[in-house]
Protein backbone atom coordinates (compact mmCIF):
# COMPACT_ATOMS: atom_id res chain seq x y z
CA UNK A 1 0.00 0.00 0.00
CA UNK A 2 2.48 2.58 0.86
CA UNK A 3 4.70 1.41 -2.40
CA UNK A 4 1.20 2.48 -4.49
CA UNK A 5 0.66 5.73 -2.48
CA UNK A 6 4.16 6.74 -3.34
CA UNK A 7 3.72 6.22 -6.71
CA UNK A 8 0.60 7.85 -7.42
CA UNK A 9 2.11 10.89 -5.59
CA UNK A 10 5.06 10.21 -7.70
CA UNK A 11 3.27 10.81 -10.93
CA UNK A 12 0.24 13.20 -9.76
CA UNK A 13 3.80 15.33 -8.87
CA UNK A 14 5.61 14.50 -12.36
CA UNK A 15 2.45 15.29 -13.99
CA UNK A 16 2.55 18.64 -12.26
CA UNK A 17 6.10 19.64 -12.88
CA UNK A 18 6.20 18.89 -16.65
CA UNK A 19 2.68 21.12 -17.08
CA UNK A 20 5.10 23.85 -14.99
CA UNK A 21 7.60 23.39 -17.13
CA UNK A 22 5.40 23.34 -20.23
CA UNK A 23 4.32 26.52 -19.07
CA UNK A 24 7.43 28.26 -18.35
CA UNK A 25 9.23 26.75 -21.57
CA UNK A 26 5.63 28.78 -23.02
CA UNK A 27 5.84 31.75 -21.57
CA UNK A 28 10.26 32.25 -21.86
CA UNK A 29 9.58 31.46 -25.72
CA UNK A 30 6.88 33.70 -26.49
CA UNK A 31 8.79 36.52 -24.57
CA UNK A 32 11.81 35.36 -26.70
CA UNK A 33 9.97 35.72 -29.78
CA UNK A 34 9.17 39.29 -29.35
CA UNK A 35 12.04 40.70 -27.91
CA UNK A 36 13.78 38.56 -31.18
CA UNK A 37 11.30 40.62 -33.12
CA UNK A 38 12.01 43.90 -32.01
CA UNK A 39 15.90 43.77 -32.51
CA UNK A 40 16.27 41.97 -35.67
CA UNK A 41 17.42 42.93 -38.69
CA UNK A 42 14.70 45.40 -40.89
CA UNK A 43 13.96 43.12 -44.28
CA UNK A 44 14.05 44.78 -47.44
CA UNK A 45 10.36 45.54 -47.23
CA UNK A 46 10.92 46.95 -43.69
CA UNK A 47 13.62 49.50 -45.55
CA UNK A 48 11.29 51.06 -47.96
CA UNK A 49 10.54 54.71 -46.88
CA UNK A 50 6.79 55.02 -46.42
CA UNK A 51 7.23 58.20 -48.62
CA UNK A 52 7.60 57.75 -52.69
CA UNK A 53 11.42 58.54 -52.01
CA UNK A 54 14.02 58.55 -49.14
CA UNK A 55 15.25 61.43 -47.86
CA UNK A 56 18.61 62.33 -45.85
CA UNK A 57 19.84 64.98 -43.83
CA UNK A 58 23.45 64.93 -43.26
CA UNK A 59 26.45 67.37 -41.97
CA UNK A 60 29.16 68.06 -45.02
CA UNK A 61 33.01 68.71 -45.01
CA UNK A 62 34.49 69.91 -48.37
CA UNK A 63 38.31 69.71 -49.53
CA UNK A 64 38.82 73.53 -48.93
CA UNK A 65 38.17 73.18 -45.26
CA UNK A 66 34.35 74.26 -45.27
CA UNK A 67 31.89 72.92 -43.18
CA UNK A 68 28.10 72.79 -43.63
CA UNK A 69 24.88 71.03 -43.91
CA UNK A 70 22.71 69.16 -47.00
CA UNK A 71 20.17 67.36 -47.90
CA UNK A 72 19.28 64.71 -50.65
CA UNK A 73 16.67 62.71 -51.89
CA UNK A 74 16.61 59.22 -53.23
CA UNK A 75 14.28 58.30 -55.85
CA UNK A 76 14.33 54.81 -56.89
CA UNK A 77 14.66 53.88 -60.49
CA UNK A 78 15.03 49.91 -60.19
CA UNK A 79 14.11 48.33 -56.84
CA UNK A 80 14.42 44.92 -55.12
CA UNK A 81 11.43 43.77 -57.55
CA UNK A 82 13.83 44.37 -60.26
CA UNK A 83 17.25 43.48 -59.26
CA UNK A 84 18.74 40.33 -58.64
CA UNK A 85 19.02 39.58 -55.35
CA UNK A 86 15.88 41.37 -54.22
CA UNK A 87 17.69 43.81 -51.77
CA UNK A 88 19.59 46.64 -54.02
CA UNK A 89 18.07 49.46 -55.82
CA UNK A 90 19.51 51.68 -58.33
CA UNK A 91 18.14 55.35 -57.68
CA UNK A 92 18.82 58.82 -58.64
CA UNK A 93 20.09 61.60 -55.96
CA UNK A 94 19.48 64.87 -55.60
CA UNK A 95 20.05 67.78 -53.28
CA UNK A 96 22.27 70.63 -51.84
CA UNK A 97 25.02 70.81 -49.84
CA UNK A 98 25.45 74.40 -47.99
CA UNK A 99 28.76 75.19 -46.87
CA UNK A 100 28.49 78.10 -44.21
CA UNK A 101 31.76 77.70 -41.84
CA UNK A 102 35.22 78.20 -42.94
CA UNK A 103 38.04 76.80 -40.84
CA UNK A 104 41.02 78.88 -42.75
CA UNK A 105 39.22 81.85 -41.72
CA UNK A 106 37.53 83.14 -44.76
CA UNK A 107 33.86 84.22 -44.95
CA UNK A 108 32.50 82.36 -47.36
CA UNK A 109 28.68 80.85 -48.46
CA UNK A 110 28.65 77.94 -50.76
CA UNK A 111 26.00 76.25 -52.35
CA UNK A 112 27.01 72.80 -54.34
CA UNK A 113 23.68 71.59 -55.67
CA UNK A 114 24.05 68.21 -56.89
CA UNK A 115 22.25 64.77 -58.90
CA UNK A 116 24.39 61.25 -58.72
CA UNK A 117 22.98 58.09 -59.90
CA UNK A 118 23.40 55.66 -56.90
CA UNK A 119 23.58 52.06 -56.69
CA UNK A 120 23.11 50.25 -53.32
CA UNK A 121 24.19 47.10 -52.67
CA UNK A 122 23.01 45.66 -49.33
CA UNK A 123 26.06 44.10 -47.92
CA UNK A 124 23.82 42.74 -44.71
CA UNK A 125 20.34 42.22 -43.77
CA UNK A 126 21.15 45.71 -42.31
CA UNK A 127 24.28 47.66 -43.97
CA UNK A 128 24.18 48.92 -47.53
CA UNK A 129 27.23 49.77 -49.65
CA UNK A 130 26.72 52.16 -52.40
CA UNK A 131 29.06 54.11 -55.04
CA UNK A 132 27.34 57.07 -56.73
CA UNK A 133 28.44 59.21 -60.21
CA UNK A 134 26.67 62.51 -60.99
CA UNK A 135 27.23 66.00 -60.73
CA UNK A 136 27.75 68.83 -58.92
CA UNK A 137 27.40 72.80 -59.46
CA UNK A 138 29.45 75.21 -57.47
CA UNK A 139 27.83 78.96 -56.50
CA UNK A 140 28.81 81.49 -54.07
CA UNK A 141 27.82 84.61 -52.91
CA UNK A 142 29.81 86.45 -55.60
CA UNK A 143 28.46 84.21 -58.41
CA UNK A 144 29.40 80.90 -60.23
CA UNK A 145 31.94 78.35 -60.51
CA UNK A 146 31.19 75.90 -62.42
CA UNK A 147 29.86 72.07 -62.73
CA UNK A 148 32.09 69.45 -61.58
CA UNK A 149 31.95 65.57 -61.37
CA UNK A 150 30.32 64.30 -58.18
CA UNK A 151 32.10 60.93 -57.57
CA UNK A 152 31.45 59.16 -53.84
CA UNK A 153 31.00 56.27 -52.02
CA UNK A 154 28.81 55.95 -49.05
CA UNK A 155 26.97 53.48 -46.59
CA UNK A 156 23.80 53.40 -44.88
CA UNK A 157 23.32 51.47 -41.60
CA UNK A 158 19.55 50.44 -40.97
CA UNK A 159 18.74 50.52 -36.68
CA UNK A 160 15.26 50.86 -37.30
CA UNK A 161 12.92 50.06 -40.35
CA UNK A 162 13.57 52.47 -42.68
CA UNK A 163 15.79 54.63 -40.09
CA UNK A 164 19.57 54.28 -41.03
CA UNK A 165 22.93 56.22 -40.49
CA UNK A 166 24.58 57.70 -43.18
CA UNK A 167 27.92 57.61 -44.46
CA UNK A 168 29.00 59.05 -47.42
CA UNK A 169 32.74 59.75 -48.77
CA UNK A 170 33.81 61.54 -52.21
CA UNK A 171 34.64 64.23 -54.04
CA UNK A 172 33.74 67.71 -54.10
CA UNK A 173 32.23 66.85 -51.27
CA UNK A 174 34.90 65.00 -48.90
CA UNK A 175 32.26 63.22 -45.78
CA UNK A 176 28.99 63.33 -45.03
CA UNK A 177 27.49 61.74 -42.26
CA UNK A 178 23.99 62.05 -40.98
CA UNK A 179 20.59 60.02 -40.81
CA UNK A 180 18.32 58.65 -43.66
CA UNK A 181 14.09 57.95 -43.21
């Protein structure tokens, strides 16, 4: 009698601990899932600006020591339902770049308003590598000098959906850096 009284105790218990566990193993994976949600990698889809374009505002440095601030938008030409791989995009940029600080001393206003064709190549789930050709127009307060070639390369790192940082590295223009949506 006692040997049968242990065991059903032994069991009714057993049965207990494995719906516990059931439940915990429940509960830890469904709290896993989301928190896995929230921090992974934006898809392709999750990239795409909810605006016909993406837009980027950025602080410049040129090669004759000016500083300033731009901005750009990207409007895509082909996009991942027409490229390979489903993740790059060939687009053309274009926007301004306002150079308003000197550091040799000079007061001086630029304005280099600009159009590159850009092709990103997503590198990751979340960086994208992207060299860009276009050009470039030069005017200052005392009037015009010229159109140059606008030759860069640049990256964008997605933290959030279609939220990246910006990196961008060329010439006339030597770095950018600032945030795309």
């Amino acid at each position: 009698m006692r040997l049968s009284l242990f065991r059903s105790r032994s069991s009714s218990s057993s049965r207990n601990s494995t719906r516990s566990l059931a439940l915990a193993a429940l509960l830890l994976g469904s709290g896993s899932a989301a928190r896995a949600d929230d921090t992974a990698a934006p898809s392709a889809e999750d990239r795409s600006s909810p605006l016909p374009f993406r837009l980027d505002a950025h602080a410049a440095l040129d090669w004759e020591s000016g500083f300033g601030a731009g901005a750009r938008a990207d409007i895509s030409i082909f996009d991942k339902n027409r490229m390979y791989n489903g993740r790059d995009e060939l687009a053309i940029s274009v926007g301004a770049d306002v150079m308003f600080v000197s550091f040799t001393g000079s007061n001086r206003l630029f304005v280099w308003p600009t159009a590159t064709v850009q092709w990103s190549l997503s590198v990751s789930e979340r960086f994208v590598f992207y060299p860009e050709l276009g050009l470039a127009a030069k005017i200052h307060s005392g009037g015009w000098d010229g159109i140059f070639p606008n030759i860069g390369f640049g990256g964008r790192y997605y933290m959030v959906r279609s939220v990246a940082l910006l990196g961008r590295l060329g010439w006339p223009m030597a770095v950018s850096a600032g945030v795309t949506f």
